[in-house]
C-alpha atoms as a PDB file:
ATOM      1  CA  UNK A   1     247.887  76.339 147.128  1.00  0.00           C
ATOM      2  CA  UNK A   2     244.886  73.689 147.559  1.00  0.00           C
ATOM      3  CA  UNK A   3     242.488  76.587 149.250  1.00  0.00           C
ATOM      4  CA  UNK A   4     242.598  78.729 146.265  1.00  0.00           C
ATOM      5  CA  UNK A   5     242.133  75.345 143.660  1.00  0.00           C
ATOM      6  CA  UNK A   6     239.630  73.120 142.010  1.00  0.00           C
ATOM      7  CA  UNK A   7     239.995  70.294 139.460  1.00  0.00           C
ATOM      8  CA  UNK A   8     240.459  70.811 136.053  1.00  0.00           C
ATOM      9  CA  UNK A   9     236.283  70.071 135.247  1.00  0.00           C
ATOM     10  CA  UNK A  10     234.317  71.245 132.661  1.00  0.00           C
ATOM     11  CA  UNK A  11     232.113  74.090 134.041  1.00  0.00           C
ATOM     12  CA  UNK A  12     228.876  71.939 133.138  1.00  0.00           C
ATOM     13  CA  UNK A  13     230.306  69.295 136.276  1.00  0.00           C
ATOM     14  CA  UNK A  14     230.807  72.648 139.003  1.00  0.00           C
ATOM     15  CA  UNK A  15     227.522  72.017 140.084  1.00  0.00           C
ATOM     16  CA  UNK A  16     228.024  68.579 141.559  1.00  0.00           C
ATOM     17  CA  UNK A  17     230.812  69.823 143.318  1.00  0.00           C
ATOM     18  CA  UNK A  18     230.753  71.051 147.182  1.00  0.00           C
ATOM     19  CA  UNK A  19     233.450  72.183 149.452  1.00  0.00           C
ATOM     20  CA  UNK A  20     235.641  70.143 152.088  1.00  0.00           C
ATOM     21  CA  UNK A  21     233.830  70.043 155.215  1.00  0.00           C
ATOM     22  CA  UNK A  22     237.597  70.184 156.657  1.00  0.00           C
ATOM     23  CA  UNK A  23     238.296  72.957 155.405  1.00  0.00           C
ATOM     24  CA  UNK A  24     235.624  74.922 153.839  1.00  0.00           C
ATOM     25  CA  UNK A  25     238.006  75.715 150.915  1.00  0.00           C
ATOM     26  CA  UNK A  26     238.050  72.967 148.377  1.00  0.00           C
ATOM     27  CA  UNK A  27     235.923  71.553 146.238  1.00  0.00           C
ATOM     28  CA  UNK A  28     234.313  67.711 147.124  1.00  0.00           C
ATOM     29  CA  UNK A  29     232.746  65.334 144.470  1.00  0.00           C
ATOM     30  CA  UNK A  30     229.288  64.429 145.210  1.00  0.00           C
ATOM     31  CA  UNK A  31     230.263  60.883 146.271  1.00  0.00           C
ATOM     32  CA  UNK A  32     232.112  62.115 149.311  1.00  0.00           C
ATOM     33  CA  UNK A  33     235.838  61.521 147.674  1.00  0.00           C
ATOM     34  CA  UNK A  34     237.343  64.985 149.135  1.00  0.00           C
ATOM     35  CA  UNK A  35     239.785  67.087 146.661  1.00  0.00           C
ATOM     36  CA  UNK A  36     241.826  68.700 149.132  1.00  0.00           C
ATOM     37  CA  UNK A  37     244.880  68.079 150.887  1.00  0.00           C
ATOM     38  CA  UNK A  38     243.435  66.383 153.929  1.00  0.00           C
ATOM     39  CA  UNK A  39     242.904  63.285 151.658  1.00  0.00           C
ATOM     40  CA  UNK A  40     245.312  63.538 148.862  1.00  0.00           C
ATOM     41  CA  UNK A  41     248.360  61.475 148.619  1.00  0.00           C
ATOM     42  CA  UNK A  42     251.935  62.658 148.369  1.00  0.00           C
ATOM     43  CA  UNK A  43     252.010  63.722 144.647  1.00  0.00           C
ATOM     44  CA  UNK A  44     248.173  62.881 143.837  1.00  0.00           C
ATOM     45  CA  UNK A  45     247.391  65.868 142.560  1.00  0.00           C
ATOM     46  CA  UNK A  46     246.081  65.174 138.822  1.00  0.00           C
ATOM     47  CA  UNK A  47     245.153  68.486 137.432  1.00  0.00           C
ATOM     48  CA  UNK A  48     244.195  71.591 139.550  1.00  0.00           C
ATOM     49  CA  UNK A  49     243.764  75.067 138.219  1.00  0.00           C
ATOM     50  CA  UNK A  50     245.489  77.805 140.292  1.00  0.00           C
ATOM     51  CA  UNK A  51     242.395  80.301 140.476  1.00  0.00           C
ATOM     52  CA  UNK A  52     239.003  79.276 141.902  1.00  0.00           C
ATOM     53  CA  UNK A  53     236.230  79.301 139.426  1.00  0.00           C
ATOM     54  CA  UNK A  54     238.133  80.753 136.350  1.00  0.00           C
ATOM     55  CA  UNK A  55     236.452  80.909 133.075  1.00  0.00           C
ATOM     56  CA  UNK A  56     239.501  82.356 130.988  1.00  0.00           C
ATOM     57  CA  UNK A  57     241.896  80.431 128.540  1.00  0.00           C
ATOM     58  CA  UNK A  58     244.033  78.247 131.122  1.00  0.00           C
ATOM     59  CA  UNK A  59     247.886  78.016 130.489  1.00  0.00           C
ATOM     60  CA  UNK A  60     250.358  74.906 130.647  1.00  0.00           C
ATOM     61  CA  UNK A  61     251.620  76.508 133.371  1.00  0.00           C
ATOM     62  CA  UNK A  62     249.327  77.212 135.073  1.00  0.00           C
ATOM     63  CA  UNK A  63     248.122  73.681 135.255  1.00  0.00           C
ATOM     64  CA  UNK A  64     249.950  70.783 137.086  1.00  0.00           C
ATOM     65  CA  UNK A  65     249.709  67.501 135.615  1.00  0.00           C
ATOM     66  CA  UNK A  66     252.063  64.710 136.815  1.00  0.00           C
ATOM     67  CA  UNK A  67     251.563  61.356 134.820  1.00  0.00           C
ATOM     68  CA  UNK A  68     253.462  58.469 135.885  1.00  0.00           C
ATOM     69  CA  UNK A  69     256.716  57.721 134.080  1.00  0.00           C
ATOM     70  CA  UNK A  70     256.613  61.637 133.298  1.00  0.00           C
ATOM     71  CA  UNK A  71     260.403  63.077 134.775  1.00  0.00           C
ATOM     72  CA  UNK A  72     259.891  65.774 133.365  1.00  0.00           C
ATOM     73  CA  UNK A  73     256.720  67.822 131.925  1.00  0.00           C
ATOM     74  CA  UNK A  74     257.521  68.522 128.296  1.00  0.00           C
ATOM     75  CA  UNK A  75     254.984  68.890 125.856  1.00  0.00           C
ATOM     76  CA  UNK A  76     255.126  68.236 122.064  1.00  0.00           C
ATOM     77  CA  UNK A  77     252.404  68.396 119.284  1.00  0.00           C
ATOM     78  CA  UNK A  78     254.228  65.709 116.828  1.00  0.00           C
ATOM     79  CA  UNK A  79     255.073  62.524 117.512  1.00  0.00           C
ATOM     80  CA  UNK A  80     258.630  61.499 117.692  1.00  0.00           C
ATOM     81  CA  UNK A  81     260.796  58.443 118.345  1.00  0.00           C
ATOM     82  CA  UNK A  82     264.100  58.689 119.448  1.00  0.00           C
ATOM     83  CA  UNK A  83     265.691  55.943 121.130  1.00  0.00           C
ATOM     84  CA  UNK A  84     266.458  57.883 124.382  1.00  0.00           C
ATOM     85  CA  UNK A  85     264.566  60.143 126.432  1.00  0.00           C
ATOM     86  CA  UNK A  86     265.178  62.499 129.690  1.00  0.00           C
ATOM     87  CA  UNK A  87     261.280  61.892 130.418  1.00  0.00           C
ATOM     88  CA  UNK A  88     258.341  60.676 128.127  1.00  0.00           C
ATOM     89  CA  UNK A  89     257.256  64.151 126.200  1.00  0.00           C
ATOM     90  CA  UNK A  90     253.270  64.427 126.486  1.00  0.00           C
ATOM     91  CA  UNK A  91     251.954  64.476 122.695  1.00  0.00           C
ATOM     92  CA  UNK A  92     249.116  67.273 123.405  1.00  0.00           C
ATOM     93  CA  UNK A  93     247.720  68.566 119.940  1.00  0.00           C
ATOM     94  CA  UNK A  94     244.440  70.362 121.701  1.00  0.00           C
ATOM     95  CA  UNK A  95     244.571  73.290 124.335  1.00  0.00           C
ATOM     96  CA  UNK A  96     242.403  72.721 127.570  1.00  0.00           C
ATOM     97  CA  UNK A  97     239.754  74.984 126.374  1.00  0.00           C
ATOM     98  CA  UNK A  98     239.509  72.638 123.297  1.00  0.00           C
ATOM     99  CA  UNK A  99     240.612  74.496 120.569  1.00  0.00           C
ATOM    100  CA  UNK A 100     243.642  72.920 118.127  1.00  0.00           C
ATOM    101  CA  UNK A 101     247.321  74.031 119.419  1.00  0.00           C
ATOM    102  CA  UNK A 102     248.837  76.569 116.919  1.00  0.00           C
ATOM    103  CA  UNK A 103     250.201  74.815 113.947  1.00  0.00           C
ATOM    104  CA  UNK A 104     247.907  71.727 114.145  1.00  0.00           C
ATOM    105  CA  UNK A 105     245.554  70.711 111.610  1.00  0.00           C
ATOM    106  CA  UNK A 106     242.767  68.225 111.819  1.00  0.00           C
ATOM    107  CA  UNK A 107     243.265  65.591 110.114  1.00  0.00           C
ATOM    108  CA  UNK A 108     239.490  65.624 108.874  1.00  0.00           C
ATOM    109  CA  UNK A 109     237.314  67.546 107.724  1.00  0.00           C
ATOM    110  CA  UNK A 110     235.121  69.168 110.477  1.00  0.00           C
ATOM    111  CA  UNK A 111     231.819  68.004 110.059  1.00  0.00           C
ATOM    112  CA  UNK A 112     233.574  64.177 110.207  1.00  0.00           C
ATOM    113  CA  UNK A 113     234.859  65.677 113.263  1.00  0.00           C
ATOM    114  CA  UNK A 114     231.637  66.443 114.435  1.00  0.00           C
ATOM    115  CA  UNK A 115     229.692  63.393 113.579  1.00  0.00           C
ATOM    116  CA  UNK A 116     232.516  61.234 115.717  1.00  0.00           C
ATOM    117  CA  UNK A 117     231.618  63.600 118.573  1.00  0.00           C
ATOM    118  CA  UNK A 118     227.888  62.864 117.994  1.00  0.00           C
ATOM    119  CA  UNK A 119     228.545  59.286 117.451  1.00  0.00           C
ATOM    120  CA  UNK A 120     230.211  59.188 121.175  1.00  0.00           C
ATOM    121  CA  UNK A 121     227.767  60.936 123.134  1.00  0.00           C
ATOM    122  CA  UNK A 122     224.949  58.387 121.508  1.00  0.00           C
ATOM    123  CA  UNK A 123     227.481  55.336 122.305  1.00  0.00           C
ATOM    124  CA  UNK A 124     227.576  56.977 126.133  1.00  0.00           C
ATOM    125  CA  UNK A 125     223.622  56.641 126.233  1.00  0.00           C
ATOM    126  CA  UNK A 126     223.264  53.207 124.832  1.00  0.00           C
ATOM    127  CA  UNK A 127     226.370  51.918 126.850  1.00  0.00           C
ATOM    128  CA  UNK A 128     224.212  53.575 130.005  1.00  0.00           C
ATOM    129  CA  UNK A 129     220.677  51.586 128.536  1.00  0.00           C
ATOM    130  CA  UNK A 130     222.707  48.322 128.621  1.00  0.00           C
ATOM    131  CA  UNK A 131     224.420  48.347 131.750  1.00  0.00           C
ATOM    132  CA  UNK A 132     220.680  49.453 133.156  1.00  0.00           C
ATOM    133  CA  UNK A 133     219.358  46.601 131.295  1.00  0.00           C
ATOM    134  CA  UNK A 134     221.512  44.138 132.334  1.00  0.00           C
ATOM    135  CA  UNK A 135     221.747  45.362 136.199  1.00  0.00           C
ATOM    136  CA  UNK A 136     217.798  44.437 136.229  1.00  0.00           C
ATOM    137  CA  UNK A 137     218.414  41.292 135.206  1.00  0.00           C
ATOM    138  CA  UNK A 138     217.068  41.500 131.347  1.00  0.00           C
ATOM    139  CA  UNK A 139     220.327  40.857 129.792  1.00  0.00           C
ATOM    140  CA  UNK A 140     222.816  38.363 131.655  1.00  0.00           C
ATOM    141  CA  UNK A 141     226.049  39.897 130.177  1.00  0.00           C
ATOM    142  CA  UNK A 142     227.132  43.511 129.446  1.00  0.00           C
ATOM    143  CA  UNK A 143     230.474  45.157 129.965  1.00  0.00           C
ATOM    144  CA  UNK A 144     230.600  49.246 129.764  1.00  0.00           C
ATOM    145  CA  UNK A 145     233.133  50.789 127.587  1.00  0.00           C
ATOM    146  CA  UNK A 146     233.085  53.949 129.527  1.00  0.00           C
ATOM    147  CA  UNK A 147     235.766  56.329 128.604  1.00  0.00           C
ATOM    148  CA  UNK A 148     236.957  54.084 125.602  1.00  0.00           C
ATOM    149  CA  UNK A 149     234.261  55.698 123.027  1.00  0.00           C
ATOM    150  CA  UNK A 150     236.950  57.998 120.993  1.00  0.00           C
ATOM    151  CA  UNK A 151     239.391  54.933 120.669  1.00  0.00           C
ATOM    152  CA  UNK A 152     236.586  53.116 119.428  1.00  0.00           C
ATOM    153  CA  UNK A 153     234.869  55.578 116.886  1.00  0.00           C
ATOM    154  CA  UNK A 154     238.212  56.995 115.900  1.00  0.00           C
ATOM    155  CA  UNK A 155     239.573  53.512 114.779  1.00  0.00           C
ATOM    156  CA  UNK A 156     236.032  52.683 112.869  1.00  0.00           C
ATOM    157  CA  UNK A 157     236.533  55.882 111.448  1.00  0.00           C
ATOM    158  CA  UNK A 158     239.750  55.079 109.640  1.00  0.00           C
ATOM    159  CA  UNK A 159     237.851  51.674 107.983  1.00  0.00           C
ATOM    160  CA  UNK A 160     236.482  51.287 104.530  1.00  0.00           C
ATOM    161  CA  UNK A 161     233.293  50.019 103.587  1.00  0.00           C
ATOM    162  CA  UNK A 162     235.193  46.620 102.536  1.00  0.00           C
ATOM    163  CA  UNK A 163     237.338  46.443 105.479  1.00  0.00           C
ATOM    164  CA  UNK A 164     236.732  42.939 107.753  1.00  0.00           C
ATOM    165  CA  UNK A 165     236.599  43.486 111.876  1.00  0.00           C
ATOM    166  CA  UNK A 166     236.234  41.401 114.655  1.00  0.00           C
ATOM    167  CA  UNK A 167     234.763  42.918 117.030  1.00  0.00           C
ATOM    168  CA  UNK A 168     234.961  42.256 121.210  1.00  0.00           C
ATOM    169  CA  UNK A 169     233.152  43.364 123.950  1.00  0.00           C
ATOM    170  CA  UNK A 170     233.610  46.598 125.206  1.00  0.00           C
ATOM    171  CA  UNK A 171     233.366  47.881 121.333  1.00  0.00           C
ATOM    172  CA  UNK A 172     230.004  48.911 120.731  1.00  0.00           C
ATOM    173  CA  UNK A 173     231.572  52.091 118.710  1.00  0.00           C
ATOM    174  CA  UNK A 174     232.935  49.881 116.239  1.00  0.00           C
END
């Protein structure tokens, strides 16, 4: 199983990846963390895809994605509430190749869509200019708000022009 798999990357990030010294068969992150079985924990396999190097549409099944509290691996593209559950359902409304799940609509139209995607990648750059800044000492204070940037612009998103915020650190999308 783990000599035939990678992790589920986008294809831009296969170049900083190397193979296992080990075992010459899986992939390695540039910082040395190894991706195979010689250094995984029972069950700490996040998301491998079953074929090495694929470039087709990938299937729920044929990724593997155990999240803690997940019993077991149902998928479901509304929300629900009921006041008992086997295992907690994974709301999933986008496919891993990005494109919507049948049935879903976005909520938006898509060039909103697409400024909020522009409006990320420019909050990853400054977030990356202030952490530099304040590393060399220019700045005292600075906390990153990596991997928070869609919560962020997708709650400023939903203001109004008149609307009152508060903002924190770690907000810098807001």
């Amino acid at each position: 199983f783990f000599g035939k798999s990678i992790p589920l990357f986008p294809m831009a990030f296969m170049t900083s990846l190397r193979t296992c010294s080990a075992c010459a068969t899986a992939p390695m992150l540039q910082s040395s963390r190894f991706l195979c079985s010689h250094s995984l924990p029972p069950g700490g396999v996040t998301a491998w895809v079953r074929r090495f190097g694929s470039r087709r549409k990938l299937t729920a099944e044929e990724i593997e994605m155990p999240f803690a509290g997940v019993l077991a691996k149902q998928y479901v593209h509304r929300p629900e509430f009921k006041k008992t559950y086997e295992g907690i359902p994974i709301l999933r409304q986008l496919e891993y190749d990005g494109t919507l799940v049948d049935g879903i609509e976005l909520p938006f139209p898509l060039e909103e869509g697409v400024a909020m995607y522009q409006t990320m990648l420019k909050l990853t750059v400054y977030d990356q200019i202030m952490y530099d800044i304040q590393r060399q000492g220019r700045i005292s204070f600075y906390m990153t708000n990596s991997g928070e940037e869609a919560a962020q612009v997708g709650s400023s998103a939903a203001l109004d022009l008149g609307d009152v915020i508060f903002p924190q650190y770690r907000e810098l999308g807001v």
